[in-house]
Protein backbone atom coordinates (compact mmCIF):
# COMPACT_ATOMS: atom_id res chain seq x y z
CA UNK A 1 -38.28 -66.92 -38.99
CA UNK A 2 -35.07 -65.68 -37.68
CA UNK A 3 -34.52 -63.49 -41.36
CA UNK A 4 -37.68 -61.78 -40.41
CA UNK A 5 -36.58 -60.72 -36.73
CA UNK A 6 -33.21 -58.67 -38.56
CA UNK A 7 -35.40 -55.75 -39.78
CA UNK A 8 -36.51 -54.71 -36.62
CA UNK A 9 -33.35 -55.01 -34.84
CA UNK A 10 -31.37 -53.36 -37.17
CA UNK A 11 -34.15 -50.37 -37.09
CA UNK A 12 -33.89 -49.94 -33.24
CA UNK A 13 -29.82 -49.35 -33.47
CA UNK A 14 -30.02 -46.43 -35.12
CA UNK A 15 -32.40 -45.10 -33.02
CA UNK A 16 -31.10 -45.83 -29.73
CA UNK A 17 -27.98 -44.50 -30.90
CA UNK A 18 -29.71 -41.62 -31.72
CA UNK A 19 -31.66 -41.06 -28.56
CA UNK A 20 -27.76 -41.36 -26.91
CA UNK A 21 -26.00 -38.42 -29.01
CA UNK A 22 -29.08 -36.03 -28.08
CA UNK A 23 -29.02 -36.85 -24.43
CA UNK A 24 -25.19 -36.34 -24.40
CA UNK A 25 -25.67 -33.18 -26.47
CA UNK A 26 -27.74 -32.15 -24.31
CA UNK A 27 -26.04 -32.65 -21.48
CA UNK A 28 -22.70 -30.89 -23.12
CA UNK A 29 -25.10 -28.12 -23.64
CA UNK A 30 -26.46 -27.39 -21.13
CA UNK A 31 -22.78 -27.57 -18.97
CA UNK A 32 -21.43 -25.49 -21.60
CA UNK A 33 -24.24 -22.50 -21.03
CA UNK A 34 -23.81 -23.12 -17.19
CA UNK A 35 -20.06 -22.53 -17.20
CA UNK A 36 -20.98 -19.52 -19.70
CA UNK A 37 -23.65 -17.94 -17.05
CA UNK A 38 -21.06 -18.38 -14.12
CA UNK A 39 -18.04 -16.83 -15.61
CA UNK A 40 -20.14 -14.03 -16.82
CA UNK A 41 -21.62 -13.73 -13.43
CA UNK A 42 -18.09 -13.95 -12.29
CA UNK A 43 -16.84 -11.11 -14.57
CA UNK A 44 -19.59 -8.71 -14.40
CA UNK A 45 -19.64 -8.81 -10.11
CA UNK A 46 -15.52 -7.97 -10.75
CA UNK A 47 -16.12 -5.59 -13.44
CA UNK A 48 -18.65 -3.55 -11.01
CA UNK A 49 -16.40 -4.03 -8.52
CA UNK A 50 -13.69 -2.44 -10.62
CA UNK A 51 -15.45 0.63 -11.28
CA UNK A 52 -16.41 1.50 -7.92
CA UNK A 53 -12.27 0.99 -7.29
CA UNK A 54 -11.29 2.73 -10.09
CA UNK A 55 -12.85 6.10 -10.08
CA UNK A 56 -10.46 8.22 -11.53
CA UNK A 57 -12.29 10.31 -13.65
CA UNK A 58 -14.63 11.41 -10.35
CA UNK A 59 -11.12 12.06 -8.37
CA UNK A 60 -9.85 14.61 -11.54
CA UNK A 61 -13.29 16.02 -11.60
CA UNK A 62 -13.27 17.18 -8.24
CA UNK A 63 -9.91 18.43 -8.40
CA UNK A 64 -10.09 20.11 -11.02
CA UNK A 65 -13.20 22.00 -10.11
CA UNK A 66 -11.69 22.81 -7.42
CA UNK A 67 -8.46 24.35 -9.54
CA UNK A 68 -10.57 26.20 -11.82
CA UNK A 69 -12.24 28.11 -8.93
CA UNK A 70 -9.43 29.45 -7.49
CA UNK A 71 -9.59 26.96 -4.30
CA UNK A 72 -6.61 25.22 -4.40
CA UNK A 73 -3.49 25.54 -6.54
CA UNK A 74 -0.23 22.97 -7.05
CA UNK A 75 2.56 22.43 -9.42
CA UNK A 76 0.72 19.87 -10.66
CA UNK A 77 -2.64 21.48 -11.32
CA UNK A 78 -2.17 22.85 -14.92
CA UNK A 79 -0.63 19.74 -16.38
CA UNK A 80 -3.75 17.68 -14.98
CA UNK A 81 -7.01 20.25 -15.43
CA UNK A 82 -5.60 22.22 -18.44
CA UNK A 83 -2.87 21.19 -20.67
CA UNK A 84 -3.86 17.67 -19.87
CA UNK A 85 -0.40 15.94 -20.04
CA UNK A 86 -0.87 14.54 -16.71
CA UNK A 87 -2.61 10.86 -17.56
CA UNK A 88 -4.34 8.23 -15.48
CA UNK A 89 -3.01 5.30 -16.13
CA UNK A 90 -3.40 1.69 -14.86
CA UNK A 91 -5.78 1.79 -12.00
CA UNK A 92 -3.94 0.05 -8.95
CA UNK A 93 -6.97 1.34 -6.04
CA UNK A 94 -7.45 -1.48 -3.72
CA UNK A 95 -10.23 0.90 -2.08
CA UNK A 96 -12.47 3.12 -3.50
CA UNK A 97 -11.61 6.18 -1.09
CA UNK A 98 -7.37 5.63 -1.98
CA UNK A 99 -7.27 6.28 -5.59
CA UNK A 100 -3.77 5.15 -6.73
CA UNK A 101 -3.04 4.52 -10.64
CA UNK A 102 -0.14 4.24 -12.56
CA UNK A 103 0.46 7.80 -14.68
CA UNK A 104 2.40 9.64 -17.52
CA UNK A 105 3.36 13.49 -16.69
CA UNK A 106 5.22 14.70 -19.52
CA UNK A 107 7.39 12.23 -20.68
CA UNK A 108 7.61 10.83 -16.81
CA UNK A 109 5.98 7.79 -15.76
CA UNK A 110 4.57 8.09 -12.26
CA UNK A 111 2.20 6.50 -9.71
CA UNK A 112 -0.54 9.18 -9.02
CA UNK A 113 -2.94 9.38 -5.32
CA UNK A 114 -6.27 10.67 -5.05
CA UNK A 115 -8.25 10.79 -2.46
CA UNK A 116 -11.65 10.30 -2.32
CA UNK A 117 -15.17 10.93 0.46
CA UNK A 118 -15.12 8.74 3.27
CA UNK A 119 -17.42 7.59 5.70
CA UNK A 120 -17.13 10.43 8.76
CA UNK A 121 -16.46 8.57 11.85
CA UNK A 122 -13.27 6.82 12.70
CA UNK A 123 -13.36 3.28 11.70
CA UNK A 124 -10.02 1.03 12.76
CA UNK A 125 -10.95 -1.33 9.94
CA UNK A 126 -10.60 1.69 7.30
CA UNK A 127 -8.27 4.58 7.36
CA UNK A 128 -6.75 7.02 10.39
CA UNK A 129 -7.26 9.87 8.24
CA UNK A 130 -11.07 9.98 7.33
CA UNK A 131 -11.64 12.72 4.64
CA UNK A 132 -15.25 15.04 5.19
CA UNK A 133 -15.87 16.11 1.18
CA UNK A 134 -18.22 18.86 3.30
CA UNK A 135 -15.16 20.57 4.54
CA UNK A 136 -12.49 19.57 2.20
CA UNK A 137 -9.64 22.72 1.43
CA UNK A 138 -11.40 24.90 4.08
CA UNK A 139 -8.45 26.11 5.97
CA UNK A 140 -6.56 28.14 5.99
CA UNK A 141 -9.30 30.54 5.38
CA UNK A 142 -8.55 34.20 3.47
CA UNK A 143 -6.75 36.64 5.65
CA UNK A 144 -4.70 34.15 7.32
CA UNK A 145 -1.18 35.43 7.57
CA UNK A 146 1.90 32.96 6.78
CA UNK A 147 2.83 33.39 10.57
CA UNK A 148 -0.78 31.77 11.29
CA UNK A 149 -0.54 29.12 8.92
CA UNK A 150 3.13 28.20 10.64
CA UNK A 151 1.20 28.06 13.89
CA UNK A 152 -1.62 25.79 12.65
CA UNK A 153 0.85 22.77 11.08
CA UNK A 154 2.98 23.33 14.07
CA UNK A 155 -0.27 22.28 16.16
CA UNK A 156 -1.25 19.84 13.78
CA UNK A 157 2.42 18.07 14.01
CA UNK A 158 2.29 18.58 17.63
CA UNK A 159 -0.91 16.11 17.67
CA UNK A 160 0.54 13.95 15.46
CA UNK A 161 4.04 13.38 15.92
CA UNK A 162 4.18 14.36 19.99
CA UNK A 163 5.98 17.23 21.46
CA UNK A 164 9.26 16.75 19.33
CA UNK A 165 11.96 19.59 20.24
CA UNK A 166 12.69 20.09 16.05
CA UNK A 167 9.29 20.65 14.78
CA UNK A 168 9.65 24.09 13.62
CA UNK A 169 12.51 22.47 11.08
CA UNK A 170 10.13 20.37 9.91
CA UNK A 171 7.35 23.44 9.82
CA UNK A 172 9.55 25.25 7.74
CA UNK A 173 10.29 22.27 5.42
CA UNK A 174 6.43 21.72 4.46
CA UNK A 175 6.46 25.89 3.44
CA UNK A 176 9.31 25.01 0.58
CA UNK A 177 7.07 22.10 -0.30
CA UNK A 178 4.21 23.77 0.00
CA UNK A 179 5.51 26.71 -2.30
CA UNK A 180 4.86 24.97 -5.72
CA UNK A 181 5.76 27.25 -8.00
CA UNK A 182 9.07 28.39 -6.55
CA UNK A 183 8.16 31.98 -6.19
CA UNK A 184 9.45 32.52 -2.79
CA UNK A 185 5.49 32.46 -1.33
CA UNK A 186 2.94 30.34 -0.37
CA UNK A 187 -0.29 31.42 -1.74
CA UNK A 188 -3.60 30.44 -0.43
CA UNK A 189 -4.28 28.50 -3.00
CA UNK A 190 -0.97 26.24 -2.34
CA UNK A 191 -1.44 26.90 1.42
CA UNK A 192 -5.22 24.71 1.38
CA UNK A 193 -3.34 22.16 -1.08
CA UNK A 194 -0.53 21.56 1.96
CA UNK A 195 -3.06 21.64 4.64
CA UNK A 196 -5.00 19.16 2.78
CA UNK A 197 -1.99 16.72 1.99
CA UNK A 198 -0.50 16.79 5.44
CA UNK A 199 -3.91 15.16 7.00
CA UNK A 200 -2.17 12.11 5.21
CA UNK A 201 0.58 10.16 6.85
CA UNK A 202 1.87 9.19 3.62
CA UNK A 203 2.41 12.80 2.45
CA UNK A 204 3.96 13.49 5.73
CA UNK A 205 6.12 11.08 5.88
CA UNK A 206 7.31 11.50 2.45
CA UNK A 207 7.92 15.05 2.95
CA UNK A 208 10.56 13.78 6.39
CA UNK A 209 12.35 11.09 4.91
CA UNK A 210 12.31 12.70 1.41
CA UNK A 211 16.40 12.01 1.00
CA UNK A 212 16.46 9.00 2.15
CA UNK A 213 16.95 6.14 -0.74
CA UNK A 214 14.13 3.66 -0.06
CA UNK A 215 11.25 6.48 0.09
CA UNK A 216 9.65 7.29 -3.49
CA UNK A 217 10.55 11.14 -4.06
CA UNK A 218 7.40 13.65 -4.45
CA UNK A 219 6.81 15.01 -8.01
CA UNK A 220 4.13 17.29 -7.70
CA UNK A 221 0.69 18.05 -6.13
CA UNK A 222 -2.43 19.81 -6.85
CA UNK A 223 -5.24 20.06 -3.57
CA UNK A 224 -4.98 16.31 -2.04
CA UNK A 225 -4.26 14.45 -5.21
CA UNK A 226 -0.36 13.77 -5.39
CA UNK A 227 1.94 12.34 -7.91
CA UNK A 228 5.42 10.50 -6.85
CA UNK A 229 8.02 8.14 -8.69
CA UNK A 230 7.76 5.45 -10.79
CA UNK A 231 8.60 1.74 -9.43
CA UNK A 232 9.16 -0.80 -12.05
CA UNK A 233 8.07 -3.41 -10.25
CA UNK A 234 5.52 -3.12 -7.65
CA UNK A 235 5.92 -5.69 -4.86
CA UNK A 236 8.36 -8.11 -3.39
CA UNK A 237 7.86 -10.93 -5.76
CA UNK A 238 8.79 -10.81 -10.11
CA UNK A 239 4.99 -11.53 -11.33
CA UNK A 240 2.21 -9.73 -11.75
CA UNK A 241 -0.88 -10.85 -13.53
CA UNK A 242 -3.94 -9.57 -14.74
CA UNK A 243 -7.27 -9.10 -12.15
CA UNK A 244 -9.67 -11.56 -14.32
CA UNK A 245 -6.60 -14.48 -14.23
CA UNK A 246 -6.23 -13.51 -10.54
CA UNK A 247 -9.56 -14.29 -9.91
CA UNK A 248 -9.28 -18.17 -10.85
CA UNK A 249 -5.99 -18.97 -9.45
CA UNK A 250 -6.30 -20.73 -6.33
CA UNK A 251 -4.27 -18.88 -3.10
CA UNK A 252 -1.88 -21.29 -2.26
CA UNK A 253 -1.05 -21.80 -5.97
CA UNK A 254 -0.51 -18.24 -6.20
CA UNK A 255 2.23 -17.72 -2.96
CA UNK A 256 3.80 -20.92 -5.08
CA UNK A 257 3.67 -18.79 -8.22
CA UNK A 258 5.18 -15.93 -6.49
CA UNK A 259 8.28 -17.47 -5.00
CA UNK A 260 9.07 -19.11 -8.63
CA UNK A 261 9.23 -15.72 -9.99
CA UNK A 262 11.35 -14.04 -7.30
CA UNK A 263 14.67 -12.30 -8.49
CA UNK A 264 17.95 -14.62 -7.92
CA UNK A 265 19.38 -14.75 -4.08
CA UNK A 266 21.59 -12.57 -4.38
CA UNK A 267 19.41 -9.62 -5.30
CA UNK A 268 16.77 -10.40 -2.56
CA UNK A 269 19.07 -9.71 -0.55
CA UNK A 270 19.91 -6.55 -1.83
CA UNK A 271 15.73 -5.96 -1.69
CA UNK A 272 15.58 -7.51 1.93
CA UNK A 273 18.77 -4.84 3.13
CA UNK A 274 16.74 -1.76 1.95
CA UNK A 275 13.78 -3.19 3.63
CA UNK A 276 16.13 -3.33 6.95
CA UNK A 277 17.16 0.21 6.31
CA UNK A 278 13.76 1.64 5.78
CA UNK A 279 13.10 0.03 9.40
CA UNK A 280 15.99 2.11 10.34
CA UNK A 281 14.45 5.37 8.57
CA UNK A 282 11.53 5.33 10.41
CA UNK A 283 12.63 3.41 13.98
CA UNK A 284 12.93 6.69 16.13
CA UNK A 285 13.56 9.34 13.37
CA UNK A 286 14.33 13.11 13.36
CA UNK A 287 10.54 13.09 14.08
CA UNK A 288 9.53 10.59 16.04
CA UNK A 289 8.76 7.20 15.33
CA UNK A 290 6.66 5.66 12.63
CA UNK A 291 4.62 2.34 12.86
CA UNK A 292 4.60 0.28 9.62
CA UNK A 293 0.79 -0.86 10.13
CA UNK A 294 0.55 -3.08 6.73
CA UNK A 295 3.79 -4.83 6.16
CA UNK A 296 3.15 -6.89 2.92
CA UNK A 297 4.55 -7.98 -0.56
CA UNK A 298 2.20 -5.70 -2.36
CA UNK A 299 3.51 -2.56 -0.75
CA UNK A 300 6.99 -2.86 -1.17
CA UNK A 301 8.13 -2.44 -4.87
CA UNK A 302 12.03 -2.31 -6.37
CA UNK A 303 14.09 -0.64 -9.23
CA UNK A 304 16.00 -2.03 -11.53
CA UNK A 305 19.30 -1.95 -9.65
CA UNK A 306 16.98 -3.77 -7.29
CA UNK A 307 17.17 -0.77 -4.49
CA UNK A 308 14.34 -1.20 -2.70
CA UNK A 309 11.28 1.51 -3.32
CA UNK A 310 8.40 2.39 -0.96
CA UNK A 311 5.19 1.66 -3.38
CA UNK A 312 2.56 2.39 -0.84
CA UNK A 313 2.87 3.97 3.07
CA UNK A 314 -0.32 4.66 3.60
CA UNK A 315 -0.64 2.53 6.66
CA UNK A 316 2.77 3.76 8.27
CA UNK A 317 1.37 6.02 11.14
CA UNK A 318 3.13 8.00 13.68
CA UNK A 319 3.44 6.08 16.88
CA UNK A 320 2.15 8.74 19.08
CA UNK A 321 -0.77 9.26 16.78
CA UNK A 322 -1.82 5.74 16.91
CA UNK A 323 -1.57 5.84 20.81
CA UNK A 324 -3.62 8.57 21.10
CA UNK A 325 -6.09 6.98 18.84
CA UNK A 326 -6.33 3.32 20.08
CA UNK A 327 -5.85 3.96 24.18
CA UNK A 328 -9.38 4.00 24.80
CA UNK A 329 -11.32 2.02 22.24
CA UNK A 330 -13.61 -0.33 23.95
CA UNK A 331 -12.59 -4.16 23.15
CA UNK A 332 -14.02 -7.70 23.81
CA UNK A 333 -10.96 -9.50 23.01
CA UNK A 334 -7.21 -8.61 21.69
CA UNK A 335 -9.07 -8.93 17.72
CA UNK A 336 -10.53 -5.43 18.86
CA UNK A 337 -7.23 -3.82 18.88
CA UNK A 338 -5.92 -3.94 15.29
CA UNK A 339 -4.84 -1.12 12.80
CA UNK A 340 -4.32 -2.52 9.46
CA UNK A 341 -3.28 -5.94 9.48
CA UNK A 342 0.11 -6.08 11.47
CA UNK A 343 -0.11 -2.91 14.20
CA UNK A 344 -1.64 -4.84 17.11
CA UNK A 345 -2.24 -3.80 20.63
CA UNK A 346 -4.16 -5.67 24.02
CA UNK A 347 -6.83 -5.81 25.24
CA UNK A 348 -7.36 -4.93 28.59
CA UNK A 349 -10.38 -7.14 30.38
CA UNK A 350 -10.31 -5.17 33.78
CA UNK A 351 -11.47 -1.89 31.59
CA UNK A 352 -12.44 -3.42 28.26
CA UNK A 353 -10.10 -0.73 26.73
CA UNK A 354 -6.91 -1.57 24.65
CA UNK A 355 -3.96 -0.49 25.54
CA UNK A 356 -1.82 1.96 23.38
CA UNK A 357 1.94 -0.39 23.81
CA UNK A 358 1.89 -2.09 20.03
CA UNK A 359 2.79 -5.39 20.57
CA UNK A 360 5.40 -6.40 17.52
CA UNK A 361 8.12 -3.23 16.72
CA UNK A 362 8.43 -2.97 12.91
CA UNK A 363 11.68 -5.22 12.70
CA UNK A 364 9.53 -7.88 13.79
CA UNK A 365 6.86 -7.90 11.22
CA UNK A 366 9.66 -7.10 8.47
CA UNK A 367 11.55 -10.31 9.32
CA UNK A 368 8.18 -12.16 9.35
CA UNK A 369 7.65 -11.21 5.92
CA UNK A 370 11.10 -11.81 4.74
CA UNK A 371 11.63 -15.35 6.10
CA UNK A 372 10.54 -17.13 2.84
CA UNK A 373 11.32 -14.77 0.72
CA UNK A 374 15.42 -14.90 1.97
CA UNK A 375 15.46 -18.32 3.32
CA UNK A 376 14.36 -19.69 -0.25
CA UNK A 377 17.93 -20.43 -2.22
CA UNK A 378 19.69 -19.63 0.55
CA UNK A 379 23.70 -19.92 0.29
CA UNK A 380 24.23 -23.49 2.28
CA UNK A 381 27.05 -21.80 4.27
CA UNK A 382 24.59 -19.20 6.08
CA UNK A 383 21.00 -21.00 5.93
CA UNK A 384 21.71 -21.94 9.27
CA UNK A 385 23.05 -18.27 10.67
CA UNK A 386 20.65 -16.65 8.55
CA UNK A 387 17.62 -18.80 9.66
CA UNK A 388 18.57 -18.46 13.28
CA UNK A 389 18.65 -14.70 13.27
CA UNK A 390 15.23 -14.17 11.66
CA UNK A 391 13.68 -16.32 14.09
CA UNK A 392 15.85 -14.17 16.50
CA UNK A 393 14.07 -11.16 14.46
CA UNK A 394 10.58 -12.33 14.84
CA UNK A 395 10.75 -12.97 18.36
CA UNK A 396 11.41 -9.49 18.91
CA UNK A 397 8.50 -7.91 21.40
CA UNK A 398 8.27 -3.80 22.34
CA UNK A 399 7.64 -4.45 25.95
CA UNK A 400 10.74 -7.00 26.49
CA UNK A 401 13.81 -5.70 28.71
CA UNK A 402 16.62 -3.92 26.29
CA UNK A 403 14.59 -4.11 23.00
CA UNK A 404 16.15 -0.74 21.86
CA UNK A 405 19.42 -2.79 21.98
CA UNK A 406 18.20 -5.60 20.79
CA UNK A 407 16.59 -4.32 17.94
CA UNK A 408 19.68 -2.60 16.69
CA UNK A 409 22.31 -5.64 17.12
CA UNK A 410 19.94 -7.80 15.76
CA UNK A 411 19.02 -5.61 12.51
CA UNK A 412 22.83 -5.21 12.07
CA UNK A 413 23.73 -8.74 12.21
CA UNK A 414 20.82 -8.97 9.17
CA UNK A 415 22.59 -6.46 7.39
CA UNK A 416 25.99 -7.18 8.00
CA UNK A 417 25.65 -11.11 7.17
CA UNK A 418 23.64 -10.32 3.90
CA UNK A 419 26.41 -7.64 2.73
CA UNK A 420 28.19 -10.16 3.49
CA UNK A 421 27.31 -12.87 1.34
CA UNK A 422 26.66 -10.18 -1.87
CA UNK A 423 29.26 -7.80 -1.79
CA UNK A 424 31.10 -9.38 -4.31
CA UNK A 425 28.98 -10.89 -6.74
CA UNK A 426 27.77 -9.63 -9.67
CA UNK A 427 23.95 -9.17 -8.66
CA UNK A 428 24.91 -6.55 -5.89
């Protein structure tokens, strides 16, 4: 009797066993196709997102339409719209209005701008310089004499930089710029090109600190579209990794990612002194003084020697300009009266209007960013000096008693203990 009972249970193994592996391939299946649909969700909302960043090919279009019609004219305007040896490289846009790649002219690697239509009101979360495609390269208009056109930057640096005694130097310095092809005159062509670029703080600014070491120098132009120096790398920290890997690394892996791959102390510090004296460059210049707006790792690029290199300035603004801009903007709280991410104002709750006095001076936000970056390897012996005079740094305000002073000793005593520590070695 018990013989007869083995057939049956020896049948109902198998299938049980059976009825397991296609419930568990089902199951591996179906989690397979589900992590399939996601990361191809994933990828195809970056990929569209990349394309409406990247939009090179509409930014060379429009330029060179432009070129071909006699509008606008540059040095370089032939090597992008007709001998084509100016290439669009790497696309490095972080909005779709500030085209930015890397780029090949010649046998020179180079980071070329574009920019591109933008909405037509003035939006603090977005740009100071909105761009109306409508009335792009309209001025100076035919007849206009080089006397008028010296009269109409002079106004427009005026607005911008406040009533600075020097401005006709610096009027005179955007007509060599502006004179591309060296001929000894601006043509209209070259004059709606520089009219064009100098709406753009970055332009302008490269054009007033364009001998000084930490600023990337200007190549060549053609209408708004410019092209300036190579940087080998392209912000503060060694690593740089490609968008779709980006996209599953989790943030706070990623800042400890970045300070793993951080050149050794000693050449940080060389990085972090030509960040100090770039605060110098633009702390009260020949022109006025400039507000660095977006103080961040991704901006801030360096060579080989490790000299520090300006990779993006957009968001460096001239103080009076911001002033001018921000005095009256209706607020509900201080959150109202931001420019970028670090230019920050108050809000005033008697008038709901902010008020133009930026909080933090440049210094400030520079040491902010710099803490970890120095204070990670640190030299034992001046951790503790070091550490205190950051926090000194930080703590810096543009309404406090003597800041002028301040800021100076203080940015000295960065400098000084830093060349101190490097100055021998190897690195430096």
């Amino acid at each position: 009797m018990a013989r007869s009972l083995c057939p049956g249970a020896w049948l109902r193994k198998p299938y049980y066993l059976q009825a397991r592996f296609s419930y568990v391939r089902m199951k591996y299946l179906f989690f397979s196709w589900l992590v399939v649909f996601v990361g191809s969700w994933i990828i195809y909302v970056q990929y569209s997102t990349y394309t409406e960043l990247c939009r090179g090919k509409d930014c060379k279009k429009i330029i060179c339409d432009k070129y071909k019609t006699g509008v606008i004219d540059g040095p370089a305007c032939n090597s992008l719209c007709v001998t084509e040896t100016l290439y669009f490289g790497k696309c490095l846009s972080t909005k779709p209005n500030n085209q930015m790649y890397l780029g090949i002219w010649g046998n020179l690697p180079g980071v070329v701008k574009c920019q591109m239509e933008q909405a037509l009101h003035l939006d603090f979360g977005t740009e100071l310089e909105p761009r109306k495609e409508i009335v792009l390269f309209d001025k100076p208009t035919r007849g206009t004499t080089v006397q008028k056109f010296k009269e109409m930057v002079y106004s427009l640096f005026k607005a911008k930089l406040g009533d600075q005694g020097n401005l006709s130097e610096l009027v005179n310095l955007i007509l060599t710029v502006a004179d591309g092809d060296k001929d000894g005159q601006v043509s209209l062509g070259e004059a709606k090109s520089a009219w064009a670029l100098l709406q753009l703080n970055e332009f302008l600014l490269m054009v007033i600190l364009q001998d000084k070491e930490h600023t990337p120098k200007l190549m060549g132009f053609c209408g708004d579209l410019y092209v300036t120096e190579s940087v080998e790398y392209t912000s503060l920290y060694g690593i740089s990794l490609p968008w779709v890997i980006e996209l599953f690394i989790p943030s706070g892996f990623r800042r400890s990612m970045d300070q793993l791959f951080t050149p050794s102390w000693p050449r940080k510090a060389k990085i972090a002194i030509g960040l100090l004296e770039f605060v110098e460059d633009v702390f009260h210049g020949p022109y006025g003084n400039f507000l660095m707006c977006d103080i961040s790792a991704k901006n801030l690029g360096y060579n080989d020697k490790y000299d520090l290199k300006m990779v993006d300035m957009r968001k460096i603004v001239p103080e009076t300009n911001l002033k001018e801009l921000i005095k009256d903007r209706h607020c509900e709280s201080d959150l109202d009266c931001v420019y970028g991410t670090d230019c920050r104002t108050t809000c005033d709750q008697r008038t709901m209007k902010c008020t133009s006095e930026v909080i933090q001076p440049n210094l400030a936000k520079a040491c902010q960013l710099l803490k970890d970056y120095l204070l990670r390897g640190a030299p034992t012996e001046i951790r503790e000096e070091l550490e205190k005079q950051l926090y000194s740094c930080i703590a810096l305000k543009v309404t406090a008693n003597q800041m002028e002073m301040e800021h100076s000793l203080i940015l000295n005593n960065l400098k000084t203990l830093l060349w101190k520590k490097i100055s021998y070695t190897n690195d430096s």
